[in-house]
Protein backbone atom coordinates (compact mmCIF):
# COMPACT_ATOMS: atom_id res chain seq x y z
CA UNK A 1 -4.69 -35.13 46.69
CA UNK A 2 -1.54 -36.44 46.57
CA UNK A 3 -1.22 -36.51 42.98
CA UNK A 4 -1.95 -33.19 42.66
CA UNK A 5 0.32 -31.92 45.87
CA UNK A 6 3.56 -34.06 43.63
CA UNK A 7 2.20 -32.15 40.38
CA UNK A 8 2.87 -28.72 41.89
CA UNK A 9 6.52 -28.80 42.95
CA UNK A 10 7.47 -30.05 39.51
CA UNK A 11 6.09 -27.24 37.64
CA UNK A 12 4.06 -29.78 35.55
CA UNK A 13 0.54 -28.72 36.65
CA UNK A 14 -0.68 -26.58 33.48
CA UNK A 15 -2.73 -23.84 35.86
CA UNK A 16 0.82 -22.93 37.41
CA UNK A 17 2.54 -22.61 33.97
CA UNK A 18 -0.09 -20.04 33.09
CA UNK A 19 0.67 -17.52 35.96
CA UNK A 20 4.41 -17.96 35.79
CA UNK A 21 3.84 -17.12 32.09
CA UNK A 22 1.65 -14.05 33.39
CA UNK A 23 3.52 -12.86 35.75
CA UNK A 24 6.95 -13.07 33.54
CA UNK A 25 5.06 -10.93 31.20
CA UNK A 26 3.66 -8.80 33.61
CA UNK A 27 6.84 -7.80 35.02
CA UNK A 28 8.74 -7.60 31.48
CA UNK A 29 10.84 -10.84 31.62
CA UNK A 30 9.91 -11.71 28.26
CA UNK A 31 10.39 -9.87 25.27
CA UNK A 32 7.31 -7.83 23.70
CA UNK A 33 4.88 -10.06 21.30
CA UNK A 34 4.53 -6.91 19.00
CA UNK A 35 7.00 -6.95 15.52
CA UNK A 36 10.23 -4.78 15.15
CA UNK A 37 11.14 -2.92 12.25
CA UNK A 38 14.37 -3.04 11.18
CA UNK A 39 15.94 1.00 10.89
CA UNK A 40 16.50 -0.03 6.75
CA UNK A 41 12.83 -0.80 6.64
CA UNK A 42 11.39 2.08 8.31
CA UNK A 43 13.73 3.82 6.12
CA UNK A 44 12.54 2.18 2.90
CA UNK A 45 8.77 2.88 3.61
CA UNK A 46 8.92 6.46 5.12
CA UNK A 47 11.00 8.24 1.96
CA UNK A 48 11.72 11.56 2.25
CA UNK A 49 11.23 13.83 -0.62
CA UNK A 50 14.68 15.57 -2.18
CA UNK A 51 15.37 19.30 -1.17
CA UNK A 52 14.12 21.00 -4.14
CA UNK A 53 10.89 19.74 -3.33
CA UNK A 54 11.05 19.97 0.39
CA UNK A 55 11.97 24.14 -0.15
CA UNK A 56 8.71 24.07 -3.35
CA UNK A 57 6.37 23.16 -0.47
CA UNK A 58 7.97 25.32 1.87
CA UNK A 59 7.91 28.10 -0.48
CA UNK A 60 4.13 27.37 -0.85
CA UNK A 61 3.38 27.13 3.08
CA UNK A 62 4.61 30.63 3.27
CA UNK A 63 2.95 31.62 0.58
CA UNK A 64 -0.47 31.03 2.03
CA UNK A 65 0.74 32.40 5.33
CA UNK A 66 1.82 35.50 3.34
CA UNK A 67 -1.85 35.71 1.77
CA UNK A 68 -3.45 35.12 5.51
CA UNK A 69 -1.75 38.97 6.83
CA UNK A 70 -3.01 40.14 3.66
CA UNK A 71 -6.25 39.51 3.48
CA UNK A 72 -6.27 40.72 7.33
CA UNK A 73 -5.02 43.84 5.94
CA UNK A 74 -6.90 44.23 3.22
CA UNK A 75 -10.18 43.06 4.38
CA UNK A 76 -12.40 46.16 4.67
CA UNK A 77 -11.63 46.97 0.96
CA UNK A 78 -12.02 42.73 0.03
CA UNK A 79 -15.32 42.58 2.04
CA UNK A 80 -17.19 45.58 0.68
CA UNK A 81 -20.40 44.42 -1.92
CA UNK A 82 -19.55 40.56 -1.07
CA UNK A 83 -21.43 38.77 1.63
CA UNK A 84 -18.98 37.39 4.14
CA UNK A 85 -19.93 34.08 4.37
CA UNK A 86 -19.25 33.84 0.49
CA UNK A 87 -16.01 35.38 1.06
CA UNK A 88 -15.04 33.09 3.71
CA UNK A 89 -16.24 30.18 2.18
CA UNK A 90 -13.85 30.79 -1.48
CA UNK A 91 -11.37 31.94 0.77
CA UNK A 92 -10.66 28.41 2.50
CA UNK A 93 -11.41 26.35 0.11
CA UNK A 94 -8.94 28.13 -1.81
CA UNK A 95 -6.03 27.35 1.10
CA UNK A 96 -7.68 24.30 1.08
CA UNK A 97 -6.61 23.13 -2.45
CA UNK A 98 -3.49 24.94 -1.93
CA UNK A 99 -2.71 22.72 1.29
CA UNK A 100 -3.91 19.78 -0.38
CA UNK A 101 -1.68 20.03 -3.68
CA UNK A 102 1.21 20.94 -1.32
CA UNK A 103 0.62 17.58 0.13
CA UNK A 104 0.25 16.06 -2.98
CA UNK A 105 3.79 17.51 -4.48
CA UNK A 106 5.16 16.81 -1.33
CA UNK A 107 4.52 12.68 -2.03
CA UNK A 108 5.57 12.79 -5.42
CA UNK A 109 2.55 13.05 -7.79
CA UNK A 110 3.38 14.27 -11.15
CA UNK A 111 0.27 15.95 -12.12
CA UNK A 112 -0.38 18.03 -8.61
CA UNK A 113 2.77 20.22 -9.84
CA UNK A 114 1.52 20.66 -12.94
CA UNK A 115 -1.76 21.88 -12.32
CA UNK A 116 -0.16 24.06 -9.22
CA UNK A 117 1.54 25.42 -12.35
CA UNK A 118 -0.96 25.87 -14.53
CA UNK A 119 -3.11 27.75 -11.59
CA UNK A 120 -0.12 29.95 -11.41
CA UNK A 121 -0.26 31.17 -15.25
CA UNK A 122 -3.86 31.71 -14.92
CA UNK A 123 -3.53 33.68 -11.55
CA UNK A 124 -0.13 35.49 -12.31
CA UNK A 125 -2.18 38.45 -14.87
CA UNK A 126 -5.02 38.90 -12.04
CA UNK A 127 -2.87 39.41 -9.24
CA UNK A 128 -0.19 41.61 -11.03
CA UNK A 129 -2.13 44.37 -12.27
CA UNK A 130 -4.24 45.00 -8.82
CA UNK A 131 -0.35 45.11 -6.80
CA UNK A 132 0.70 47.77 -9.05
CA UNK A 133 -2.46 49.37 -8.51
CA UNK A 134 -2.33 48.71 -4.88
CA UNK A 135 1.27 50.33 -4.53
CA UNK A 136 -0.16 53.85 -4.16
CA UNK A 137 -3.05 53.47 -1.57
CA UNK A 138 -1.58 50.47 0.40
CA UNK A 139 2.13 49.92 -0.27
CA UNK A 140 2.60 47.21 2.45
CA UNK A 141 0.20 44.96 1.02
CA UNK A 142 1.13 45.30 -2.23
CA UNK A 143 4.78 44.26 -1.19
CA UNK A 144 4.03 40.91 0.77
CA UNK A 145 1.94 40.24 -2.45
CA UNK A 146 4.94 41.01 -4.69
CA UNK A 147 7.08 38.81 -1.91
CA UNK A 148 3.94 36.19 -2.22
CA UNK A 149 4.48 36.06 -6.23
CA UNK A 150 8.05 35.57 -6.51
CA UNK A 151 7.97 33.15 -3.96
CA UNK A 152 5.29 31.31 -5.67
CA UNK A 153 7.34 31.10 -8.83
CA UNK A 154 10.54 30.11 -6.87
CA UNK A 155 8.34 27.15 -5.55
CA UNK A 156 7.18 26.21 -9.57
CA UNK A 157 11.14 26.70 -10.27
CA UNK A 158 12.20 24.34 -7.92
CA UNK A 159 9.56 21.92 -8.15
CA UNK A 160 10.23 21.66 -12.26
CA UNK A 161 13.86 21.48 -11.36
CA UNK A 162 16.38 18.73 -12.89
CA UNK A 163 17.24 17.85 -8.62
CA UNK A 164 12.93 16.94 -8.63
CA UNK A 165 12.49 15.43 -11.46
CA UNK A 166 13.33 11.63 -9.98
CA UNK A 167 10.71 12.76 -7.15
CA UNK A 168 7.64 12.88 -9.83
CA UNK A 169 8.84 10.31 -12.39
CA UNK A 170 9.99 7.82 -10.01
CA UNK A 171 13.90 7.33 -11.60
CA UNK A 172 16.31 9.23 -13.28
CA UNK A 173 17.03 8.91 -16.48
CA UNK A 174 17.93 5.61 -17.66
CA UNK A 175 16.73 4.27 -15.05
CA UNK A 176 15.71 1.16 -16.37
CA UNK A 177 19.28 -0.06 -15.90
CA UNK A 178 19.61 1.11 -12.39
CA UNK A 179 20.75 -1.43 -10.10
CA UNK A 180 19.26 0.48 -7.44
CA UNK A 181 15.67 0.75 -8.91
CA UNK A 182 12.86 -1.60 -9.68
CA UNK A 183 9.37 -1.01 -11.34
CA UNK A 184 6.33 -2.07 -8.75
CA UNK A 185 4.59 -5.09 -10.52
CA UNK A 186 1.16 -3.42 -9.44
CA UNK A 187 1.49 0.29 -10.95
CA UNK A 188 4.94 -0.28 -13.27
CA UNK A 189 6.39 2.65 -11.56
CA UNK A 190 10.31 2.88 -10.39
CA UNK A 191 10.21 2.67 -6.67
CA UNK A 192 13.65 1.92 -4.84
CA UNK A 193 14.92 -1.98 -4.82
CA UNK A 194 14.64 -1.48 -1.25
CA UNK A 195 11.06 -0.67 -0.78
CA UNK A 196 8.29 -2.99 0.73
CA UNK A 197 5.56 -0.26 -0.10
CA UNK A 198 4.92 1.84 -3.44
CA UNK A 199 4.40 5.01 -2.78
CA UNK A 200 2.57 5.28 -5.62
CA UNK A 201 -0.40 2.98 -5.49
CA UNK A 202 0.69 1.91 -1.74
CA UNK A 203 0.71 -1.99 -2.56
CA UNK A 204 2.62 -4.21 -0.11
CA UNK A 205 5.94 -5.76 -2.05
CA UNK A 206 8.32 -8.90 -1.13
CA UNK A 207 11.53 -7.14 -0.32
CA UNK A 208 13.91 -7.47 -3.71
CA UNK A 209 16.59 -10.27 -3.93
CA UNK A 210 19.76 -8.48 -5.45
């Protein structure tokens, strides 16, 4: 007993060092156990696409809202001799692959512009001729689709443009002397020297030594 009564008082007996520790915690003495990252890191790993490519997938979002009011407006004519589940069904999947090459352009893949491209050739013939057709028996529609096509070809302009072109290929040109660039030992891409995740194959990298 009075071993243990002398223990207390000095803070040596290990059962009271546990609730000081829990209550310190409890009431936020101590500092959180949980990492910080730094604002350069967080900064490194969420990279923001350039502006051209930010306004191509703009473009594109309003381009699908666009089709959305037309195909409200133009669904007793769209609907007539096609079931409607078989409508609805090509209908969203269609946004869908829209949305999801949006997303794709939108983190930097190469090939998601070009086949957003190439789907824009094909499709540019068999949407022109019905909107010229369209002008005389419903002239709104055929306007916001007019308004849907050029904006769809302002968002393959800008995605193809000279500001984008680091977005898809990683570097500018020359950029294998770029002090500011290095090429991820995983994927040999260019990714920033400051990086500590590619953003193409999303591998984990050692922070560069300049």
């Amino acid at each position: 007993m009075s071993g243990r009564a002398q223990a207390i008082p000095g803070g040596k007996d290990p059962t009271i060092r546990v609730w000081r520790v829990t209550i310190r915690r409890t009431v936020h003495l101590d500092p959180p156990l949980t990492p910080i990252r730094s604002a350069s890191m967080t900064s490194a790993y969420h990279a923001e696409p350039p502006e051209a490519v930010s306004s191509a997938v703009t473009l594109i979002y309003v381009t699908l809202a666009i089709g959305v009011v037309r195909l409200i407006l133009e669904w007793p004519e769209v609907s007539q001799g096609v079931p409607t589940d078989v409508l609805m069904i090509s209908t969203l999947a269609g946004y869908a692959l829209v949305v999801w090459l949006a997303s794709r352009v939108s983190r930097g893949r190469n090939w998601a512009r070009i086949v957003f491209l190439v789907l824009f050739i094909l499709g540019a013939p068999f949407t022109i001729v019905p909107l010229l057709e369209s002008l005389g028996t419903s002239p709104f529609s055929a306007l916001l689709g007019i308004i849907q096509l050029v904006l769809q070809a302002l968002a393959v302009v800008s995605m193809f443009s000279r500001k984008a072109a680091p977005w898809f290929t990683g570097a500018d040109a020359g950029s294998a002397g770029s002090p500011d660039l290095r090429k991820c030992p995983y994927c040999a891409e260019w990714i920033r020297r400051e990086a500590i995740k590619c953003r193409y194959c999303g591998s984990d990298l050692a922070p560069a030594v300049r």
